[in-house]
N, C-alpha and C. Protein backbone atom coordinates (compact mmCIF):
# COMPACT_ATOMS: atom_id res chain seq x y z
N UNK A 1 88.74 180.44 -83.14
CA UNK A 1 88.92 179.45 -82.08
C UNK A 1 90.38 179.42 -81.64
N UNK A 2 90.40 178.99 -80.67
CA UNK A 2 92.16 178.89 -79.67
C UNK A 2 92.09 177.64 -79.28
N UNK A 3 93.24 177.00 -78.82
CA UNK A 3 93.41 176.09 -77.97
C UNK A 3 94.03 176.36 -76.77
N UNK A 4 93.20 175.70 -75.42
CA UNK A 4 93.42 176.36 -73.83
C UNK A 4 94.26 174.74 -73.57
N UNK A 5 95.91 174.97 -73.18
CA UNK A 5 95.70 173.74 -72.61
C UNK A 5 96.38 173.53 -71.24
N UNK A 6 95.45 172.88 -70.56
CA UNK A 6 95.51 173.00 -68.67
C UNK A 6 96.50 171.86 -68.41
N UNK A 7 97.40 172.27 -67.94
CA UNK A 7 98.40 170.97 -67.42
C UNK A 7 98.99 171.35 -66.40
N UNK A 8 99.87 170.24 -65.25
CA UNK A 8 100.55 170.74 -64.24
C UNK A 8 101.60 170.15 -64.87
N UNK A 9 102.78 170.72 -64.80
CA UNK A 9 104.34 170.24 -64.60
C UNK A 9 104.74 169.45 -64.16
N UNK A 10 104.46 169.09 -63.19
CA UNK A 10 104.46 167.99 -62.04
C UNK A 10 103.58 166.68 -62.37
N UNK A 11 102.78 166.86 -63.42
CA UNK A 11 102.03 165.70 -63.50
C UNK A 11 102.62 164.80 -64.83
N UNK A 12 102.55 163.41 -64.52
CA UNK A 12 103.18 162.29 -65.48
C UNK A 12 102.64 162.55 -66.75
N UNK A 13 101.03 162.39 -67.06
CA UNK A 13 99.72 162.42 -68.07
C UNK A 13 100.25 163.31 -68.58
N UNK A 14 100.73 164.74 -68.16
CA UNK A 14 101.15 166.02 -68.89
C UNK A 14 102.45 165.54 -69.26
N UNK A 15 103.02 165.31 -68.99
CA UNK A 15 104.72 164.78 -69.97
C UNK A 15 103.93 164.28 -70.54
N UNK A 16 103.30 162.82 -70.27
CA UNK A 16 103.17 161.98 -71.60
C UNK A 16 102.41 162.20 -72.76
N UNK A 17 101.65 163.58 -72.29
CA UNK A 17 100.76 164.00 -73.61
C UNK A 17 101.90 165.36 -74.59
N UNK A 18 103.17 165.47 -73.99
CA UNK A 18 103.77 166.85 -74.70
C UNK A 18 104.02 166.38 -75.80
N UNK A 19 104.19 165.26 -76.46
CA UNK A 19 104.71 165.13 -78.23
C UNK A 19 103.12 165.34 -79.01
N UNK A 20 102.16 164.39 -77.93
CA UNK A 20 100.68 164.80 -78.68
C UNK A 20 100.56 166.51 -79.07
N UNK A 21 100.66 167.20 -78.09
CA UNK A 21 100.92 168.63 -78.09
C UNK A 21 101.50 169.10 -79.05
N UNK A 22 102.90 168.80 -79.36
CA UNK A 22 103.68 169.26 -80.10
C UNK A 22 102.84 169.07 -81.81
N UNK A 23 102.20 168.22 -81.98
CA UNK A 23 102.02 167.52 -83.02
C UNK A 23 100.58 168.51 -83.35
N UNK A 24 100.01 168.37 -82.97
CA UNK A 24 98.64 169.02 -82.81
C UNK A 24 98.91 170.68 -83.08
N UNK A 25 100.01 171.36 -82.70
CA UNK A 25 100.61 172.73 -82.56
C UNK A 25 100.92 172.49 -83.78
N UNK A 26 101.86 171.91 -84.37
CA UNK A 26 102.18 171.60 -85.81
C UNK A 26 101.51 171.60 -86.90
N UNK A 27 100.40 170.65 -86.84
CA UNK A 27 99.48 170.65 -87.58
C UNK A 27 98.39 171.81 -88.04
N UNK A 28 98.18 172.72 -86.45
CA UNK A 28 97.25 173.75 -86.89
C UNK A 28 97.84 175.23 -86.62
N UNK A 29 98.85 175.67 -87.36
CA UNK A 29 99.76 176.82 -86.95
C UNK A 29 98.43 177.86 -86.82
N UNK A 30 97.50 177.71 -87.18
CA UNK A 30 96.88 179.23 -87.44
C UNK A 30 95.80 178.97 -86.15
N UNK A 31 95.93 178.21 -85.13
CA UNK A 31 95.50 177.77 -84.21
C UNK A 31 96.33 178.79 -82.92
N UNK A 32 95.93 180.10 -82.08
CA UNK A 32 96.72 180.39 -81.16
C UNK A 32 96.36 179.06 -79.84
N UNK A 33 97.59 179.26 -78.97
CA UNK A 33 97.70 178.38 -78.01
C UNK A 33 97.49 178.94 -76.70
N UNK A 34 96.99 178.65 -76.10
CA UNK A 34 96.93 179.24 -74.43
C UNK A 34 96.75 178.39 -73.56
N UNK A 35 98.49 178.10 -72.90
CA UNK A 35 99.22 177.18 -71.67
C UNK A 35 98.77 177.83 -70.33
N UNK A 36 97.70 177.12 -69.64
CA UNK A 36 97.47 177.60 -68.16
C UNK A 36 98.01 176.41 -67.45
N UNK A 37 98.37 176.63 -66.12
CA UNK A 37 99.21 175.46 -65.25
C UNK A 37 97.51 175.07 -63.92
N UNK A 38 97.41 173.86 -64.11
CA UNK A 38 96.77 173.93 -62.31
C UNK A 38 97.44 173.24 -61.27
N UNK A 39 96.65 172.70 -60.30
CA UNK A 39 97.56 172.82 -59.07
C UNK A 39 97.32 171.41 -58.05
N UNK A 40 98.03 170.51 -58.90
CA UNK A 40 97.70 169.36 -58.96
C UNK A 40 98.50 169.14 -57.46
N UNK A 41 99.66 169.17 -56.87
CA UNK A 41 100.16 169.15 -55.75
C UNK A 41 100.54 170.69 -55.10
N UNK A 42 99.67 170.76 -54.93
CA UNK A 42 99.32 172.02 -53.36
C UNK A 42 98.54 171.77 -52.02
N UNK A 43 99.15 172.68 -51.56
CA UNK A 43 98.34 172.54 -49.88
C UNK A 43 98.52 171.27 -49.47
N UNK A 44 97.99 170.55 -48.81
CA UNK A 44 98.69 169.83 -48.25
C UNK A 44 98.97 168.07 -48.91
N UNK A 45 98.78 168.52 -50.44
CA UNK A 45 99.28 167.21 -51.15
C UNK A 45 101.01 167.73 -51.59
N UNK A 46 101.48 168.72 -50.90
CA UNK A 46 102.89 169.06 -50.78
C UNK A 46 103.89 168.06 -49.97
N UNK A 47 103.59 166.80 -49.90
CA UNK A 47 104.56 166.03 -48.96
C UNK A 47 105.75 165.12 -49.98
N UNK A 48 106.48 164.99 -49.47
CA UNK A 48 107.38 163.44 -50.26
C UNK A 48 107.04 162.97 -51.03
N UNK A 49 108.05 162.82 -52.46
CA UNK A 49 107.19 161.94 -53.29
C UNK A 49 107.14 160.60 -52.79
N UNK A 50 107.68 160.27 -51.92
CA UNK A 50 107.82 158.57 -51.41
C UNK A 50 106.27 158.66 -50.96
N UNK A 51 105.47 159.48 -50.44
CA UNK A 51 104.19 159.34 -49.77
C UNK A 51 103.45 159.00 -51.12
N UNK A 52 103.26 159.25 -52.04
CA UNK A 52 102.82 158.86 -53.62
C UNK A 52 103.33 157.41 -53.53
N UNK A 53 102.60 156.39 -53.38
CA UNK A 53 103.71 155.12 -53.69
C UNK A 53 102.90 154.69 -55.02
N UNK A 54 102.19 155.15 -55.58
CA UNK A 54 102.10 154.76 -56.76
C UNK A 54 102.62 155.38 -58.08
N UNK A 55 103.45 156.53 -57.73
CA UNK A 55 104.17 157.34 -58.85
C UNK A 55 105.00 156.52 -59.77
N UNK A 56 105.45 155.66 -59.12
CA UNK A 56 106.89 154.81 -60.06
C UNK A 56 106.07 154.02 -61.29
N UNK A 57 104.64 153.25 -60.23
CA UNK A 57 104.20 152.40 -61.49
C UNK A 57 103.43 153.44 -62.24
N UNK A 58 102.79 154.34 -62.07
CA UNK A 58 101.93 155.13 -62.69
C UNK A 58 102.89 155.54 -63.64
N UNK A 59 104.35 156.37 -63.58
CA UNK A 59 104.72 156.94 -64.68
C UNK A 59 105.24 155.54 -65.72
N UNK A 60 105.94 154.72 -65.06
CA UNK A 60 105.81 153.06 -66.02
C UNK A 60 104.75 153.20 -66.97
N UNK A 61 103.68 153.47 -66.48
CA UNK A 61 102.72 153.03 -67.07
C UNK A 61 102.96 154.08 -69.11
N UNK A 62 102.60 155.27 -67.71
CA UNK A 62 102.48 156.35 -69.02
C UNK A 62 103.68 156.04 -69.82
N UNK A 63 104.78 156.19 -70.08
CA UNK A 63 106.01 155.71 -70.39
C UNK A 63 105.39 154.99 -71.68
N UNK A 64 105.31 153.31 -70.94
CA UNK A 64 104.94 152.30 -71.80
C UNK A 64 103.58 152.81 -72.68
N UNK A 65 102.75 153.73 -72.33
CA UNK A 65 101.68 153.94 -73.62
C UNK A 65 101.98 155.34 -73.99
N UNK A 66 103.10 156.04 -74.07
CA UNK A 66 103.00 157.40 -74.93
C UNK A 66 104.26 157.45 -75.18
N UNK A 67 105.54 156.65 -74.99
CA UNK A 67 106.90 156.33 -75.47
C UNK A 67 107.36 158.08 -74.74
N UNK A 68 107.05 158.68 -73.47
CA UNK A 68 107.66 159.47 -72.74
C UNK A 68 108.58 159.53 -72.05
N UNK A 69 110.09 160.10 -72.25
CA UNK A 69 110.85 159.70 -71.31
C UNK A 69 110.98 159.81 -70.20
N UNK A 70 111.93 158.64 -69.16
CA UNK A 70 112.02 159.49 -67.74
C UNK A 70 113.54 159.19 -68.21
N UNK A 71 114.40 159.83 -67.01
CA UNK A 71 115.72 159.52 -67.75
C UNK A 71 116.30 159.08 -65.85
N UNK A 72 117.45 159.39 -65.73
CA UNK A 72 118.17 159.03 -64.76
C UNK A 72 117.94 160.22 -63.79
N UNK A 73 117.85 161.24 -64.36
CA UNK A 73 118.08 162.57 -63.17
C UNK A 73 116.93 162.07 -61.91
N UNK A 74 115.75 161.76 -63.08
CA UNK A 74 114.31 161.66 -62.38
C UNK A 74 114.17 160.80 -61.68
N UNK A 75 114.67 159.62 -62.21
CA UNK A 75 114.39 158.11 -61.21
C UNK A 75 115.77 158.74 -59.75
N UNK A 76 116.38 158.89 -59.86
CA UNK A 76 117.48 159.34 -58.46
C UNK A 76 116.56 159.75 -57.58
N UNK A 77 115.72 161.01 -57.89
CA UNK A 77 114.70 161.34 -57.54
C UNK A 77 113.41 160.60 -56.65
N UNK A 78 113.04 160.06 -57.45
CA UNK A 78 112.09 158.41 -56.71
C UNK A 78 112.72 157.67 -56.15
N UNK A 79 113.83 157.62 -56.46
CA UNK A 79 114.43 156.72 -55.33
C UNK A 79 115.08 157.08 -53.96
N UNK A 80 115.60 158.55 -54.09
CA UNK A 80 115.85 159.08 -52.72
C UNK A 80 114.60 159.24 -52.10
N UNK A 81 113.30 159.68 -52.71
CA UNK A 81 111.89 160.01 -52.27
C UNK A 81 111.40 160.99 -51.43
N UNK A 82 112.54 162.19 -51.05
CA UNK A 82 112.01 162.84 -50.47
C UNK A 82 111.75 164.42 -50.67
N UNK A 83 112.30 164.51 -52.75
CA UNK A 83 111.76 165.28 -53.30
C UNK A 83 110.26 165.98 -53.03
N UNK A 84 109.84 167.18 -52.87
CA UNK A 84 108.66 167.80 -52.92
C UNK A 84 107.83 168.62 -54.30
N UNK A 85 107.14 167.57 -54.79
CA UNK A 85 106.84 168.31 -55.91
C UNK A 85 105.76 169.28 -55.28
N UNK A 86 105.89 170.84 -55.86
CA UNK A 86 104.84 171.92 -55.70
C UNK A 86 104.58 172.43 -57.06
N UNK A 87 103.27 172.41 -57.01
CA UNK A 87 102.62 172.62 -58.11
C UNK A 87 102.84 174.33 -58.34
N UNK A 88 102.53 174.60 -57.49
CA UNK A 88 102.63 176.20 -57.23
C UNK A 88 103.40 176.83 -57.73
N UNK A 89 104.87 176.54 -56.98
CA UNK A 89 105.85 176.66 -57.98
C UNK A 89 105.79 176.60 -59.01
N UNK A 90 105.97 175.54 -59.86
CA UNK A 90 106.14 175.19 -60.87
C UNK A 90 105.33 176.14 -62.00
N UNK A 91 103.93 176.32 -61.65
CA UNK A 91 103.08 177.06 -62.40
C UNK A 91 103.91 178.72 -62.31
N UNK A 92 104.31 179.16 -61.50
CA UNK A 92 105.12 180.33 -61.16
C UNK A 92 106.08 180.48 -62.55
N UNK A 93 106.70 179.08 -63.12
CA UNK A 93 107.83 179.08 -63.81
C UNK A 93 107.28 179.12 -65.29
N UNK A 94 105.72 178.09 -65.35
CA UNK A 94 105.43 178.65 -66.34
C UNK A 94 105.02 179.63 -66.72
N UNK A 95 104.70 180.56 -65.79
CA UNK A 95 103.90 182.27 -66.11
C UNK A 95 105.41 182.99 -66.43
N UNK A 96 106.38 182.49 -65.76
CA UNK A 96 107.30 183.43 -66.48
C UNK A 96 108.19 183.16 -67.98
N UNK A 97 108.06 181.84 -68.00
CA UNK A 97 108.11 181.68 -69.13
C UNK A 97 107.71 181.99 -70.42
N UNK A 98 106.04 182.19 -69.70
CA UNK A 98 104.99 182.72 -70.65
C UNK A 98 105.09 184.25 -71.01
N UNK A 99 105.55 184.48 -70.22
CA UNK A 99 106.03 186.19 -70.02
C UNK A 99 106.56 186.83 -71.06
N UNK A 100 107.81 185.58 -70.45
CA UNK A 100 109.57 186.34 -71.45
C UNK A 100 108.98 185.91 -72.80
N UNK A 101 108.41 184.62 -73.20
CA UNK A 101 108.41 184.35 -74.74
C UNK A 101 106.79 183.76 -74.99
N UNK A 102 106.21 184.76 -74.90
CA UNK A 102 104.52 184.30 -74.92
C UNK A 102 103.91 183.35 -76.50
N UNK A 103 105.18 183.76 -77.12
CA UNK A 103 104.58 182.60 -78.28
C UNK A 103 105.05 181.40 -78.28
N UNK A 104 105.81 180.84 -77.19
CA UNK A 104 106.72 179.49 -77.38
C UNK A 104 106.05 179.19 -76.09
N UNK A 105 104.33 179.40 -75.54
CA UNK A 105 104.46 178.45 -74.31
C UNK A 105 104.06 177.01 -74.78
N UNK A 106 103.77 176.48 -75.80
CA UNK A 106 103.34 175.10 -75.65
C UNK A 106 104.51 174.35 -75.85
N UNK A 107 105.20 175.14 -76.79
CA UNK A 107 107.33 174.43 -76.57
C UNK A 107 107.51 174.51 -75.41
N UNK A 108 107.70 175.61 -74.49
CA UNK A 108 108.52 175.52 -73.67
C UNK A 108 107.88 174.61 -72.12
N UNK A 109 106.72 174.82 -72.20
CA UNK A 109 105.89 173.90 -71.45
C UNK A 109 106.51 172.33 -71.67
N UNK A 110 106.51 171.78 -72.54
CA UNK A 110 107.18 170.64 -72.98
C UNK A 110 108.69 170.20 -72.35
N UNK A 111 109.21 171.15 -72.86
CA UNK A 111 110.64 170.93 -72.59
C UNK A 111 110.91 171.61 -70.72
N UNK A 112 109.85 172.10 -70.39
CA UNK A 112 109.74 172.30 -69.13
C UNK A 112 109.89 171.38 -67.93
N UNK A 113 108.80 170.30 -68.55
CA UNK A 113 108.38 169.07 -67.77
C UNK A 113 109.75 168.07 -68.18
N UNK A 114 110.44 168.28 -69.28
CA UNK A 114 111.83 167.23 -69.53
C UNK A 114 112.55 167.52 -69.22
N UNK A 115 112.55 168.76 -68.40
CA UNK A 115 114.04 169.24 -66.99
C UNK A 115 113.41 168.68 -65.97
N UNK A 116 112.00 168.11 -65.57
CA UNK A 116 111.62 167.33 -64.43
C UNK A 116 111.94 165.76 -64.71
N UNK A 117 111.30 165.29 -65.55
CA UNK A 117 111.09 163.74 -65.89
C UNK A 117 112.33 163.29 -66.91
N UNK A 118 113.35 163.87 -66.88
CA UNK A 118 114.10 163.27 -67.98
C UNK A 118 115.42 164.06 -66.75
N UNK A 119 115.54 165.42 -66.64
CA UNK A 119 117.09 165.27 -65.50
C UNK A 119 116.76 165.63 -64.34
N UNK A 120 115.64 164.91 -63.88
CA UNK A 120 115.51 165.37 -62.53
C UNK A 120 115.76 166.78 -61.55
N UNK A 121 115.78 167.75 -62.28
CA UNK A 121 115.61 169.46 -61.98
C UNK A 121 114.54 169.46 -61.31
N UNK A 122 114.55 170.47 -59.98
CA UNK A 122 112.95 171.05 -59.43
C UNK A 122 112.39 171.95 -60.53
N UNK A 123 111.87 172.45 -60.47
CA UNK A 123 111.08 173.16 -60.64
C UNK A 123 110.18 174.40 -59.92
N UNK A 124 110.65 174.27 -58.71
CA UNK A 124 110.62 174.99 -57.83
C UNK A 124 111.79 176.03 -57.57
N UNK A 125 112.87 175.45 -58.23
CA UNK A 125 114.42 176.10 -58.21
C UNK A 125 114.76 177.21 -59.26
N UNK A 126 115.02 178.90 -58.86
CA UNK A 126 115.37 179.49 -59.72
C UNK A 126 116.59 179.13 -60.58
N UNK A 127 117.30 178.29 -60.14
CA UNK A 127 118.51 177.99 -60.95
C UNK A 127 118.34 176.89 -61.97
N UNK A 128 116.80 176.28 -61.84
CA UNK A 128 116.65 175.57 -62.98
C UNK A 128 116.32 176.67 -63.77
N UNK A 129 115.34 177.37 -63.97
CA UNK A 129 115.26 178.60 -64.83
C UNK A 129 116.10 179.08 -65.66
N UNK A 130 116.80 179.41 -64.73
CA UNK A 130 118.23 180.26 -65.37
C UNK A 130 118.64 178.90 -66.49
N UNK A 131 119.09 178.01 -66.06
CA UNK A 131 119.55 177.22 -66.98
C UNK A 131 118.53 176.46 -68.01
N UNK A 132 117.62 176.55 -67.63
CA UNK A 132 116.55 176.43 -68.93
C UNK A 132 116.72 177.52 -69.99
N UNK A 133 116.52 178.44 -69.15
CA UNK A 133 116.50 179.97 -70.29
C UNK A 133 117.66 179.87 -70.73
N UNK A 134 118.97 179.95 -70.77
CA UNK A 134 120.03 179.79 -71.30
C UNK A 134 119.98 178.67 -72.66
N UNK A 135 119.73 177.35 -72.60
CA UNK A 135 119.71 176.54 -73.21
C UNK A 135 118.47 176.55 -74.18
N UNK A 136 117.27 177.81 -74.18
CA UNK A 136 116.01 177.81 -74.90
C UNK A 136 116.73 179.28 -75.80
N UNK A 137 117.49 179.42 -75.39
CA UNK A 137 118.45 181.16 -75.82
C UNK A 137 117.25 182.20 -75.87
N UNK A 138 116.52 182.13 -74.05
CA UNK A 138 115.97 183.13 -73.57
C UNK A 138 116.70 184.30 -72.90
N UNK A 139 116.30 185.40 -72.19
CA UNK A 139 116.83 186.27 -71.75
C UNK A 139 116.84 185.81 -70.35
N UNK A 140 117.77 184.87 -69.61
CA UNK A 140 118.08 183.99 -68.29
C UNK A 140 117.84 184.81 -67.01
N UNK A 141 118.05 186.02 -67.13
CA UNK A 141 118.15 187.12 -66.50
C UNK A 141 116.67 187.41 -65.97
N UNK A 142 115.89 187.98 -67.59
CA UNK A 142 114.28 188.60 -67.58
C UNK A 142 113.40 187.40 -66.75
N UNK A 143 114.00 185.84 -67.03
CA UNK A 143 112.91 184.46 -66.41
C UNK A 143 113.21 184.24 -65.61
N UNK A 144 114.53 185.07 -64.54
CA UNK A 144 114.55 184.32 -63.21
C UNK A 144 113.27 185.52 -62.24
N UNK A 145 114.34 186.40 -62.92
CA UNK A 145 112.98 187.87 -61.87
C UNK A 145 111.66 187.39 -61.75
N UNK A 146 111.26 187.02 -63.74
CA UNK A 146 109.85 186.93 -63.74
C UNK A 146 109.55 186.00 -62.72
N UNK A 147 109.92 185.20 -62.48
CA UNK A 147 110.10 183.77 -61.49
C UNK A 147 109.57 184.09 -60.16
N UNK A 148 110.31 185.48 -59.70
CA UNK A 148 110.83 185.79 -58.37
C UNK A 148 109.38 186.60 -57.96
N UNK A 149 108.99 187.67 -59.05
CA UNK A 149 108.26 188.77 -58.93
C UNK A 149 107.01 188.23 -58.50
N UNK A 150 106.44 189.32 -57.49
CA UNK A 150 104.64 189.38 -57.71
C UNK A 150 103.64 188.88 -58.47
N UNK A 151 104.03 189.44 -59.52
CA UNK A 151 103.17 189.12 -60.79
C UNK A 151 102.89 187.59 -61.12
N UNK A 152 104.13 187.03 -60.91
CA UNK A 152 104.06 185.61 -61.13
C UNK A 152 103.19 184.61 -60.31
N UNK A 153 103.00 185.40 -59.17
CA UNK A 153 101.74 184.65 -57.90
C UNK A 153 100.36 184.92 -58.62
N UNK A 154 100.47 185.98 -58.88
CA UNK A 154 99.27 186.64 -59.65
C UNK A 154 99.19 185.66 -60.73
N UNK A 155 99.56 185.80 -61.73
CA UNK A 155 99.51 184.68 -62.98
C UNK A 155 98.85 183.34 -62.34
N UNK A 156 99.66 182.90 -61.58
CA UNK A 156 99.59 181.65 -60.83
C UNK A 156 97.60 181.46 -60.61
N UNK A 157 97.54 182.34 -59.53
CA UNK A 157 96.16 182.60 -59.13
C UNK A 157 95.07 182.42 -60.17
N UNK A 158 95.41 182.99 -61.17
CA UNK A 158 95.00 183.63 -62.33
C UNK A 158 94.51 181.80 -63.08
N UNK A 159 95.73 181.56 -63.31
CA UNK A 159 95.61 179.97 -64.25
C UNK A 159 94.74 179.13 -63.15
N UNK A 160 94.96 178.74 -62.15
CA UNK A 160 94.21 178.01 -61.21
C UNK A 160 92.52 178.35 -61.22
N UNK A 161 92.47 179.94 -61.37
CA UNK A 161 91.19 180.41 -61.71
C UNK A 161 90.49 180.24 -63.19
N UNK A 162 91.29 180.48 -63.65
CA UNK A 162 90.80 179.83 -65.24
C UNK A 162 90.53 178.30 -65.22
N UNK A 163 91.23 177.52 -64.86
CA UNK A 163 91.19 176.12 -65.02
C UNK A 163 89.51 175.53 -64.75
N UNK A 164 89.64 176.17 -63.36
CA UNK A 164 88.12 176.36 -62.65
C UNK A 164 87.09 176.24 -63.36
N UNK A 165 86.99 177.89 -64.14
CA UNK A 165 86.23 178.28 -64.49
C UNK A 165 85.55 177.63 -66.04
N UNK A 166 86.73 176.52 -66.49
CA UNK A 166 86.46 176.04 -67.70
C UNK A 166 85.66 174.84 -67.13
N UNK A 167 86.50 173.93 -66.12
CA UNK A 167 85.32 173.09 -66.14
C UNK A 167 86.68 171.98 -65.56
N UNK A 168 87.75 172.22 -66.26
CA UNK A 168 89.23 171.60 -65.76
C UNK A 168 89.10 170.31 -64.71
N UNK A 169 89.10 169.63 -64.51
CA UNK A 169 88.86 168.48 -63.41
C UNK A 169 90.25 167.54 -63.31
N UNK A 170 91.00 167.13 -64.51
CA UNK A 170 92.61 166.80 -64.45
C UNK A 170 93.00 167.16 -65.42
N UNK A 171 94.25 166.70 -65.37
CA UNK A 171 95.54 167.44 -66.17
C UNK A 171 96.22 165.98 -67.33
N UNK A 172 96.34 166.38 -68.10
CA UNK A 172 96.62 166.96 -69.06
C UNK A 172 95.06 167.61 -69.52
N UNK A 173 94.20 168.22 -69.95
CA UNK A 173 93.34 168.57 -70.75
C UNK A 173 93.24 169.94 -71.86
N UNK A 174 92.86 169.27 -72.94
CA UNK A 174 93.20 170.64 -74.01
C UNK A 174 91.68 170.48 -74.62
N UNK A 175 91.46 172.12 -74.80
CA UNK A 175 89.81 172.57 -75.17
C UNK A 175 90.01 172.94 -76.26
N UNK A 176 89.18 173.30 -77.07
CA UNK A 176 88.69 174.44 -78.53
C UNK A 176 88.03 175.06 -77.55
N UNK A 177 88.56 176.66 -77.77
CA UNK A 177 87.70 177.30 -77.37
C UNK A 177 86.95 178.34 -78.22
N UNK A 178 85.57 179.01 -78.61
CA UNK A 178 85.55 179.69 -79.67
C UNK A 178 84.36 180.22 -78.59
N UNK A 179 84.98 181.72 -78.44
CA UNK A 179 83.64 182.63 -77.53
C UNK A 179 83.25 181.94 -76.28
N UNK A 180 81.60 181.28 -76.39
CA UNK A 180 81.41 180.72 -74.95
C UNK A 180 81.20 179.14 -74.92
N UNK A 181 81.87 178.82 -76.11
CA UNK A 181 81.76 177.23 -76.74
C UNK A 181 83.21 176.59 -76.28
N UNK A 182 83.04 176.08 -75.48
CA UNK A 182 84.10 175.17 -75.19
C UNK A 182 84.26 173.57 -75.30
N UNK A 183 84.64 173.05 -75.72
CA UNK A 183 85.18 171.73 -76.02
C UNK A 183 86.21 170.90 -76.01
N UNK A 184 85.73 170.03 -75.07
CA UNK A 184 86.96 169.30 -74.91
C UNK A 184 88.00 168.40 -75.75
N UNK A 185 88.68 168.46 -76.28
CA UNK A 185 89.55 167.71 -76.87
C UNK A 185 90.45 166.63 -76.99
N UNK A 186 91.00 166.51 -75.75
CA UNK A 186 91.45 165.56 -75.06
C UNK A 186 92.04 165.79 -73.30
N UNK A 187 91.36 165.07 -72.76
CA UNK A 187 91.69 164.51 -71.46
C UNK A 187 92.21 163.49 -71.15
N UNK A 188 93.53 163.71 -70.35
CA UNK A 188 94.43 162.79 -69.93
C UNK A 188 95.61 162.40 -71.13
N UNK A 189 94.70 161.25 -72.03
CA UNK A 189 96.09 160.66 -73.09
C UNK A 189 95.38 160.60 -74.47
N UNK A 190 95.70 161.03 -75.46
CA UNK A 190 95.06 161.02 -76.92
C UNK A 190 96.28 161.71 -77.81
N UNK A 191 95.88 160.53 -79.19
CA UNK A 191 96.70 160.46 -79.75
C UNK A 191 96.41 162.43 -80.68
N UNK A 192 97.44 162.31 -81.57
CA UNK A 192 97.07 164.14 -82.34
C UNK A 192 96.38 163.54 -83.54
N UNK A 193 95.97 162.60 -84.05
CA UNK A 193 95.16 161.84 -85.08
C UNK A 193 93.78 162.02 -84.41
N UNK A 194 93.64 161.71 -83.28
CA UNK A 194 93.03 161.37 -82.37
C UNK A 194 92.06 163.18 -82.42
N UNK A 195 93.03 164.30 -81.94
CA UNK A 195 92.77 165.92 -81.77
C UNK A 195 92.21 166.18 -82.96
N UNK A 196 93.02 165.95 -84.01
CA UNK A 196 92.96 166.33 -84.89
C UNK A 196 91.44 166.30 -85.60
N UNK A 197 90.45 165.02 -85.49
CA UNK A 197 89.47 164.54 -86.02
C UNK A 197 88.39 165.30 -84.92
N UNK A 198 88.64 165.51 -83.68
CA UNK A 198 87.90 166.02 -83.03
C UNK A 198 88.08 167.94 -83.43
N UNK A 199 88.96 168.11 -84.04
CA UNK A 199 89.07 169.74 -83.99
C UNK A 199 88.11 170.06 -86.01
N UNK A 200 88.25 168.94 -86.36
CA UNK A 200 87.93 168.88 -88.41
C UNK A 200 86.38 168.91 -87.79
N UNK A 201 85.84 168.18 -86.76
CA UNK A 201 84.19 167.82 -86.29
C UNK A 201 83.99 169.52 -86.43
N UNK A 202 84.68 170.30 -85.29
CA UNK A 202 84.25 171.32 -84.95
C UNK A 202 84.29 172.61 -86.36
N UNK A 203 84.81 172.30 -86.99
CA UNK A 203 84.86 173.36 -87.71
C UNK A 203 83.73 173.35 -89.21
């Protein structure tokens, strides 16, 4: 069995579930991980975050029930409001991430979304990259290309198509997957006590 887990970058639920993540990764090392991105703001939910007027209380919310940070970069952000979150992007950054260091995507997925919600970085920006990869002591160089390249649309395509095909409906969600048995694990917010008892069922 593996764990598939579908998140957008851009989405609050996915920060506030990354320590659950982390914890759950911890617990079952002999568990492989597989980080697909979907595409929670594309096409034409690409506008202003000010057009979202419920983002401020919604991430409040998550915040107050999963102790997730936002920090200052991010709120500047909501408050100028005319940031564009693209999902697209963003998923772009995790395929290359996934690329350069294919065994650290559920880390770096994490600490991905805390260059969004904690210093207000796009994610859309090769120069957040670069300075992610620097500070993860990746090859800064190999994750901007990957960033830049073909392949990375492809990937992109690729995760959006998978998401699909599982059954994916929002984000945060993490499966067991074993052959053609899939199971859901948690959707949206759950504690890793919580994963954990649902992954001991399955086995």
């Amino acid at each position: 069995m593996q764990l598939v887990y579908a998140f957008d970058a851009y989405c609050g639920w996915s920060h506030g579930f990354s320590s659950t993540l982390r914890q759950v990764v911890t617990h079952h090392p002999d568990l492989p991980v597989e980080v697909i991105s979907g595409g929670l703001f594309t096409g034409p939910r690409r506008v202003p975050i000010r057009e979202f007027g419920y983002v401020q209380g919604a991430n409040a919310h998550i915040a107050e029930l999963t102790g997730a940070e936002l920090g200052e970069g991010y709120d500047r952000l909501i408050a100028d409001g005319s940031f564009v979150m693209d999902s697209e992007a963003a998923a772009r950054g995790v395929a290359a991430l996934r690329r350069v260091a294919p065994g650290r995507a559920a880390e770096l997925a994490g600490a991905l979304q805390r260059a969004f919600y904690v210093d207000g970085l796009s994610l859309s920006d090769a120069a957040t990259y670069r300075k992610f990869a620097e500070e993860a002591g990746l090859d800064a160089d190999a994750v901007v290309a990957a960033f830049d390249s073909p392949q990375a649309y492809d990937a992109v395509a690729d995760d959006f198509r998978r998401c699909a095909e599982l059954g994916v409906t929002g984000f945060p969600t993490l499966l067991g997957v074993d052959g053609d048995r899939v199971t859901v694990l948690a959707r949206g917010h759950a504690t890793a006590d919580e994963v954990d008892r649902r992954l001991t069922a399955l086995s």
